[in-house]
N, C-alpha and C. Protein backbone atom coordinates (compact mmCIF):
# COMPACT_ATOMS: atom_id res chain seq x y z
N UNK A 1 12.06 -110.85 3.21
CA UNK A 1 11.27 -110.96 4.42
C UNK A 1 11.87 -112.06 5.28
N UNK A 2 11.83 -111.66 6.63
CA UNK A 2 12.44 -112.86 7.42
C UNK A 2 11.49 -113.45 8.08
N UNK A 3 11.61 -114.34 8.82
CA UNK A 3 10.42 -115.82 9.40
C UNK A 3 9.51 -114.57 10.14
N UNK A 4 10.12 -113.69 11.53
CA UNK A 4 9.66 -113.12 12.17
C UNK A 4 8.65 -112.07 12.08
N UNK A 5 8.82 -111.89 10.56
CA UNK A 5 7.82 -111.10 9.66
C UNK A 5 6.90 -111.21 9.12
N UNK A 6 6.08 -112.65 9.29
CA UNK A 6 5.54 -113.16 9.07
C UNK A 6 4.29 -113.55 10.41
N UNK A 7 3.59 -112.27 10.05
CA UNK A 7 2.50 -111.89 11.27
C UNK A 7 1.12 -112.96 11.75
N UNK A 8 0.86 -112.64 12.31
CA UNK A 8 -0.31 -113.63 12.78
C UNK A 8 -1.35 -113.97 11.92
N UNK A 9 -1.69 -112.74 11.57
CA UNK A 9 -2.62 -112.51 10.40
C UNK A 9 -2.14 -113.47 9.21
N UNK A 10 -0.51 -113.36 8.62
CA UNK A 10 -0.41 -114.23 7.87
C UNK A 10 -0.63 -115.51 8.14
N UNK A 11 -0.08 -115.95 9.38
CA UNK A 11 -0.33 -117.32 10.06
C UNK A 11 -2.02 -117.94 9.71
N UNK A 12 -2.71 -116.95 10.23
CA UNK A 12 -4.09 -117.11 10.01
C UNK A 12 -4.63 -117.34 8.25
N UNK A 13 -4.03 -116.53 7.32
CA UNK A 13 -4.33 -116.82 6.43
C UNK A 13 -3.83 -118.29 5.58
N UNK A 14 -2.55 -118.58 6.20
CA UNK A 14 -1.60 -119.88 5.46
C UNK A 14 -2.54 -121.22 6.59
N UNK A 15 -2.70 -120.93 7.99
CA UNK A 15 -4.06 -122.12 7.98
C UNK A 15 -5.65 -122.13 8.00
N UNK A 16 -6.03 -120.99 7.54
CA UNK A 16 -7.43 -121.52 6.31
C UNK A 16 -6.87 -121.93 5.01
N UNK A 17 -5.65 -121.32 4.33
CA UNK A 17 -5.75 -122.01 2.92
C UNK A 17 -5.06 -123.63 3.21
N UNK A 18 -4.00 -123.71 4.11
CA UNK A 18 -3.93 -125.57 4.27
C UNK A 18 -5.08 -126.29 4.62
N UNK A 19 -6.45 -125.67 5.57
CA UNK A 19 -7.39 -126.36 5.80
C UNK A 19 -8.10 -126.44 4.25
N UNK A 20 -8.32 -125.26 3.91
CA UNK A 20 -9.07 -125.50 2.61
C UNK A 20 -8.15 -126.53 1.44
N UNK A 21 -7.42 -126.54 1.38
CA UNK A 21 -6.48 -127.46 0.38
C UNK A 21 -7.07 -128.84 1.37
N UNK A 22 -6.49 -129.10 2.46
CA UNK A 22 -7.16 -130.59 3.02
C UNK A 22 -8.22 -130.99 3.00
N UNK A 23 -9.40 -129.97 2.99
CA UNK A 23 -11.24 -130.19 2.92
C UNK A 23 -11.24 -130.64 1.13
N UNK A 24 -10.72 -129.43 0.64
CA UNK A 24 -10.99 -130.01 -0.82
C UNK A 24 -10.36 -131.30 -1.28
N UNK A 25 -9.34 -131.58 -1.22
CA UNK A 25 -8.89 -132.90 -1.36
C UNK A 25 -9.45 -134.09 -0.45
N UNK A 26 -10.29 -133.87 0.43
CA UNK A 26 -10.92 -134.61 1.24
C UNK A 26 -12.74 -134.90 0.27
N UNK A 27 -13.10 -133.56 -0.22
CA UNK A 27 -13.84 -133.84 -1.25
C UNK A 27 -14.13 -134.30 -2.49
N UNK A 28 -12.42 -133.82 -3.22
CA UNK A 28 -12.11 -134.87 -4.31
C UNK A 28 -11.73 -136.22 -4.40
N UNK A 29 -11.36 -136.56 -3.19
CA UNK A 29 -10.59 -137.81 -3.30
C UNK A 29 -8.78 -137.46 -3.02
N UNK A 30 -8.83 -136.78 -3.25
CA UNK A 30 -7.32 -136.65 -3.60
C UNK A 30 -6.33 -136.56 -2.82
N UNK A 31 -4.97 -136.85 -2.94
CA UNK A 31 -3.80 -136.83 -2.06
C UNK A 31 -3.87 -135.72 -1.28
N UNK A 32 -3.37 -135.90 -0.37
CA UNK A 32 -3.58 -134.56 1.14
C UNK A 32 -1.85 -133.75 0.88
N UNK A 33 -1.53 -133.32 -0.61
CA UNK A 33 -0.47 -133.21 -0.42
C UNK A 33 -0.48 -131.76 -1.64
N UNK A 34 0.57 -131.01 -1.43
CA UNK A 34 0.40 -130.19 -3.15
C UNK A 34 1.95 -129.63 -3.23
N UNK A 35 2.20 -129.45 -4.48
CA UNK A 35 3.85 -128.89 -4.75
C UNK A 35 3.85 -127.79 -3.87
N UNK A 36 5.28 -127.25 -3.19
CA UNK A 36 5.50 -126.30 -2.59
C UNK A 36 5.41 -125.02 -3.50
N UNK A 37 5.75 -125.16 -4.74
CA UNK A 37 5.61 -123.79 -5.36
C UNK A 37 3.96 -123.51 -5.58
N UNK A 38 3.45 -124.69 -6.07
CA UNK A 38 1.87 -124.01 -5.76
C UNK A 38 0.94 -123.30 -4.77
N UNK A 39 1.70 -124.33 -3.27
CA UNK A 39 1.25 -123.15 -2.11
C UNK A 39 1.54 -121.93 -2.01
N UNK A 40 3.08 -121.83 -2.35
CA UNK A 40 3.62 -120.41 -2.78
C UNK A 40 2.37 -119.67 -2.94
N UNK A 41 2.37 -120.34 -4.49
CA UNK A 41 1.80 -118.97 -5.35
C UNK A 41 0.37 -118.81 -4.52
N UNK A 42 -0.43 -119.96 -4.28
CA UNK A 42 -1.66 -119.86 -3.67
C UNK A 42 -1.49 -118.59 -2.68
N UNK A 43 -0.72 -118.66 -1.53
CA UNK A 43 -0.44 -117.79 -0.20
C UNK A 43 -0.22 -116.60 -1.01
N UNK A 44 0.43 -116.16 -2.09
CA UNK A 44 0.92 -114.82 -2.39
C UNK A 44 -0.49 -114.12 -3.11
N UNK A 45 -0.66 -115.17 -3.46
CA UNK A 45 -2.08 -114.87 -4.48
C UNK A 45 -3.31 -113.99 -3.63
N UNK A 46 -3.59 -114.53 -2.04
CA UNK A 46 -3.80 -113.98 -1.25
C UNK A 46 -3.36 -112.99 -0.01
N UNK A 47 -2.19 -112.30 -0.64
CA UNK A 47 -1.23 -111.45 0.02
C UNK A 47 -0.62 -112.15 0.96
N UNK A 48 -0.07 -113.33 1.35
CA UNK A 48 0.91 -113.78 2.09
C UNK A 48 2.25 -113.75 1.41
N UNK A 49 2.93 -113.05 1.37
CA UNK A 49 4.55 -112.95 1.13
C UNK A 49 5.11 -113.34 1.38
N UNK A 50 5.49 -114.96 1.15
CA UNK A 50 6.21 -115.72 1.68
C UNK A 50 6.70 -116.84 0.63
N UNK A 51 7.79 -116.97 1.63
CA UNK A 51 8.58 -118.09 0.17
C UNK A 51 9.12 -119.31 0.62
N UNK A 52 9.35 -120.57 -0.53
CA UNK A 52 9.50 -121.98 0.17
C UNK A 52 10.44 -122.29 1.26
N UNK A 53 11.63 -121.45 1.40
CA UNK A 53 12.78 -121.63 2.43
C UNK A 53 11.52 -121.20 3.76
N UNK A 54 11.07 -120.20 3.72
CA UNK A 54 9.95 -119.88 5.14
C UNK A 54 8.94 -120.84 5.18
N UNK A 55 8.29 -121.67 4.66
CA UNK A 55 6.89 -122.09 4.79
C UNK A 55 8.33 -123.90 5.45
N UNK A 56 9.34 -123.93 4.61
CA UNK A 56 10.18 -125.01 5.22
C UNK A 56 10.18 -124.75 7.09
N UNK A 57 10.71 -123.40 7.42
CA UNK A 57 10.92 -123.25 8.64
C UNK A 57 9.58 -123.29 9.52
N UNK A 58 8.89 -122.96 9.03
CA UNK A 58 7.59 -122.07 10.05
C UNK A 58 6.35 -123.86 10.47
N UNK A 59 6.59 -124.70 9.32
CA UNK A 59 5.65 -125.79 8.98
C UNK A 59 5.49 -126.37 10.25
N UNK A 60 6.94 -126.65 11.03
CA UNK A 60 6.65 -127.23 12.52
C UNK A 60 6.48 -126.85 13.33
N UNK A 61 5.83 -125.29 13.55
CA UNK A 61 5.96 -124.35 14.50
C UNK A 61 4.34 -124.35 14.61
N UNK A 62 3.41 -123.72 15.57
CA UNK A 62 1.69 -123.70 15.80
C UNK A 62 1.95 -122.23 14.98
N UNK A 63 0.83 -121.99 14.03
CA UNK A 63 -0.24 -123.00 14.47
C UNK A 63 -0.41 -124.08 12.76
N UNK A 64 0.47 -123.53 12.48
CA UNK A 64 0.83 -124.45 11.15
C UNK A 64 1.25 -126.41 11.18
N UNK A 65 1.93 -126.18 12.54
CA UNK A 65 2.14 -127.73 12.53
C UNK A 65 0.85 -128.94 12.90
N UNK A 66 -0.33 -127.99 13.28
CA UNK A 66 -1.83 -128.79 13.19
C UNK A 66 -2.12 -129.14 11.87
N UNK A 67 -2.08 -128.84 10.95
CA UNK A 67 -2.32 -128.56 9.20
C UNK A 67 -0.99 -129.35 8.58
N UNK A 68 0.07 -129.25 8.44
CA UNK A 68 1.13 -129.73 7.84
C UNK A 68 1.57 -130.46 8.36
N UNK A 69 2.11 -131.66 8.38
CA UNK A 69 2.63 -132.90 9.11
C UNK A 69 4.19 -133.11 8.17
N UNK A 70 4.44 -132.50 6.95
CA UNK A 70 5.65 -132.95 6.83
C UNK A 70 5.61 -132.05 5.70
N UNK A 71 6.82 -131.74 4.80
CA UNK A 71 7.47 -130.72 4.31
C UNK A 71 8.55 -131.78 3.34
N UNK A 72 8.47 -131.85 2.21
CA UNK A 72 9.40 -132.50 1.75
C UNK A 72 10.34 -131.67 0.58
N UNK A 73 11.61 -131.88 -0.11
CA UNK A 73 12.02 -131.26 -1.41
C UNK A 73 11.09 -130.32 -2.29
N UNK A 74 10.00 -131.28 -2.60
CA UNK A 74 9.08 -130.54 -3.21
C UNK A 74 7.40 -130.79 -3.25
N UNK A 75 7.31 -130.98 -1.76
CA UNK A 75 5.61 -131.28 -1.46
C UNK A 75 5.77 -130.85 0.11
N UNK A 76 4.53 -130.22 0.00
CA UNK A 76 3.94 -130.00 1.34
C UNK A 76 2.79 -131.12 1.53
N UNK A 77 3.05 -131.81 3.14
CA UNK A 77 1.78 -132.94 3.14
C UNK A 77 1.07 -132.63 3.80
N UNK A 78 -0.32 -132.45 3.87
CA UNK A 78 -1.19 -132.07 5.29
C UNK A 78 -1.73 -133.50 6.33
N UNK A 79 -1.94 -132.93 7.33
CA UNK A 79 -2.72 -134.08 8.17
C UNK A 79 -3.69 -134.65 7.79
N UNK A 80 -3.84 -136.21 7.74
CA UNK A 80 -4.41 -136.90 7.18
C UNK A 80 -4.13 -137.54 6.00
N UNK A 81 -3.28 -137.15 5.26
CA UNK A 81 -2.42 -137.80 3.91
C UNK A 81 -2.17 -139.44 5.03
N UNK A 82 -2.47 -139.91 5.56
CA UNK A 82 -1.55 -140.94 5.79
C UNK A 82 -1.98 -141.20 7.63
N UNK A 83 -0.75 -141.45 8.09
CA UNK A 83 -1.36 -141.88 9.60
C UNK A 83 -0.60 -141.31 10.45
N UNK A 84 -0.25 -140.32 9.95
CA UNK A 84 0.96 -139.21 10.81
C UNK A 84 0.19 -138.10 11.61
N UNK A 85 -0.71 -137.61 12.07
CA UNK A 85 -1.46 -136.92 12.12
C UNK A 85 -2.57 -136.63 11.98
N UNK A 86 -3.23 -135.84 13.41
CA UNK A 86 -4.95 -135.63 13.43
C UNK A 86 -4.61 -134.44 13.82
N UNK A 87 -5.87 -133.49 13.06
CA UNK A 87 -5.73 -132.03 12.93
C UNK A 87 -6.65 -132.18 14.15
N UNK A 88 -6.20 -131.17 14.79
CA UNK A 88 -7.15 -131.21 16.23
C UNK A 88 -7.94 -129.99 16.10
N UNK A 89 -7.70 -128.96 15.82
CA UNK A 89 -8.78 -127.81 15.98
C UNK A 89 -8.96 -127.94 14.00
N UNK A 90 -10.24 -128.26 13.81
CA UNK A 90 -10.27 -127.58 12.00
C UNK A 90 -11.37 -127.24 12.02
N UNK A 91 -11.32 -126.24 10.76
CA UNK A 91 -12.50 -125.84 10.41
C UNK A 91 -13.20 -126.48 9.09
N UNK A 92 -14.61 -126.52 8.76
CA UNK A 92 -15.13 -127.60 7.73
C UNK A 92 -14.72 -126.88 6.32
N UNK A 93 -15.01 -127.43 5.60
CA UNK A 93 -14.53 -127.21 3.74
C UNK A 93 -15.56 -125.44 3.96
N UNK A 94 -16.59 -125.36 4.59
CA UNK A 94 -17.23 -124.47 4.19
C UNK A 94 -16.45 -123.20 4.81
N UNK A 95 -16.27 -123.73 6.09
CA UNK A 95 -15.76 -122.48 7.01
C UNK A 95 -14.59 -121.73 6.48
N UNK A 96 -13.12 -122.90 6.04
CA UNK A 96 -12.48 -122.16 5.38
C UNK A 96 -12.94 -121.59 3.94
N UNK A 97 -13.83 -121.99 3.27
CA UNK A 97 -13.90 -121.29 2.24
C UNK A 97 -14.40 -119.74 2.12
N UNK A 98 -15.79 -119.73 3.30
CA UNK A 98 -15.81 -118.59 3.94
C UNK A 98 -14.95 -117.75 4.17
N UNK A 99 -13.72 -118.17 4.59
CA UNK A 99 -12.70 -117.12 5.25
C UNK A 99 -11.98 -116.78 4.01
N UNK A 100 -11.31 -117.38 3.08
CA UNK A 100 -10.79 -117.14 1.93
C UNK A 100 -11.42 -115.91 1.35
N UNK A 101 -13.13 -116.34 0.69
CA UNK A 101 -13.81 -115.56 0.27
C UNK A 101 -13.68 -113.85 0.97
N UNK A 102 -13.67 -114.27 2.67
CA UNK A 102 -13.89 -113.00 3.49
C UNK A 102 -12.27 -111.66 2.81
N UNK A 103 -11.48 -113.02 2.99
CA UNK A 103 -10.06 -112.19 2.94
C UNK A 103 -9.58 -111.78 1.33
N UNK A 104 -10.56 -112.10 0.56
CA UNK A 104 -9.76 -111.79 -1.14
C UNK A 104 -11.29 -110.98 -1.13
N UNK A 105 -12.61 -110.46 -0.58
CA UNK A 105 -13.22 -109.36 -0.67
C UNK A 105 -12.68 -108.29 -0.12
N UNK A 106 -11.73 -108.52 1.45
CA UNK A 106 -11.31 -107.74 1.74
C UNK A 106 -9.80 -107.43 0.82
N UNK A 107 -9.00 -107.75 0.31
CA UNK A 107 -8.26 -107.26 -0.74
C UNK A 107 -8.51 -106.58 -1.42
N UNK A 108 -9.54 -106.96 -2.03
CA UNK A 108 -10.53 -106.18 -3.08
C UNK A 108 -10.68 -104.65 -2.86
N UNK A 109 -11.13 -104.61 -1.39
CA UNK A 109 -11.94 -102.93 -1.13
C UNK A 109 -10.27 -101.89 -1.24
């Protein structure tokens, strides 16, 4: 799959799951950050087909670069890990979880 193949819809699905990864780690406590192969699998897990060389390219591009602030060897960081970044449009821990839920029922049918 090439960058360009990578539809809106996917776009839409890779920022509810970075918002939801930042809400939850905002609820645990925890680093605003997660291995790149785990997003992987997370995004595929929910039919996004995409792989670490693409999520490298696409990270600084909208509407992903609101959500991701940096991209490293082997971590993706989101906004707010630090002082690099304020997510300007987000949605709350609930909203994305909502949407997750919406999009792995709709898998389902």
């Amino acid at each position: 799959m090439r960058i360009c193949e990578v539809t809106d819809i996917s776009n839409e699905k890779l920022v509810a799951l970075g918002q939801f990864l930042m809400g939850r780690a905002g609820d645990t406590g925890s680093k605003k950050k997660i291995s790149i192969d785990a997003f992987v699998n997370l995004a595929q897990s929910m039919g996004v087909n995409i792989s670490a060389d693409q999520i490298r390219d696409i990270a600084d591009k909208p509407p992903l670069n609101n959500i991701i602030v940096n991209v490293t060897d082997n971590e993706i960081v989101f906004a707010g890990a630090g002082n690099d970044s304020q997510v300007t449009d987000t949605m709350t821990v609930k909203q994305a979880q909502d949407t997750v839920e919406k999009m792995a029922k709709r898998a389902l049918d």
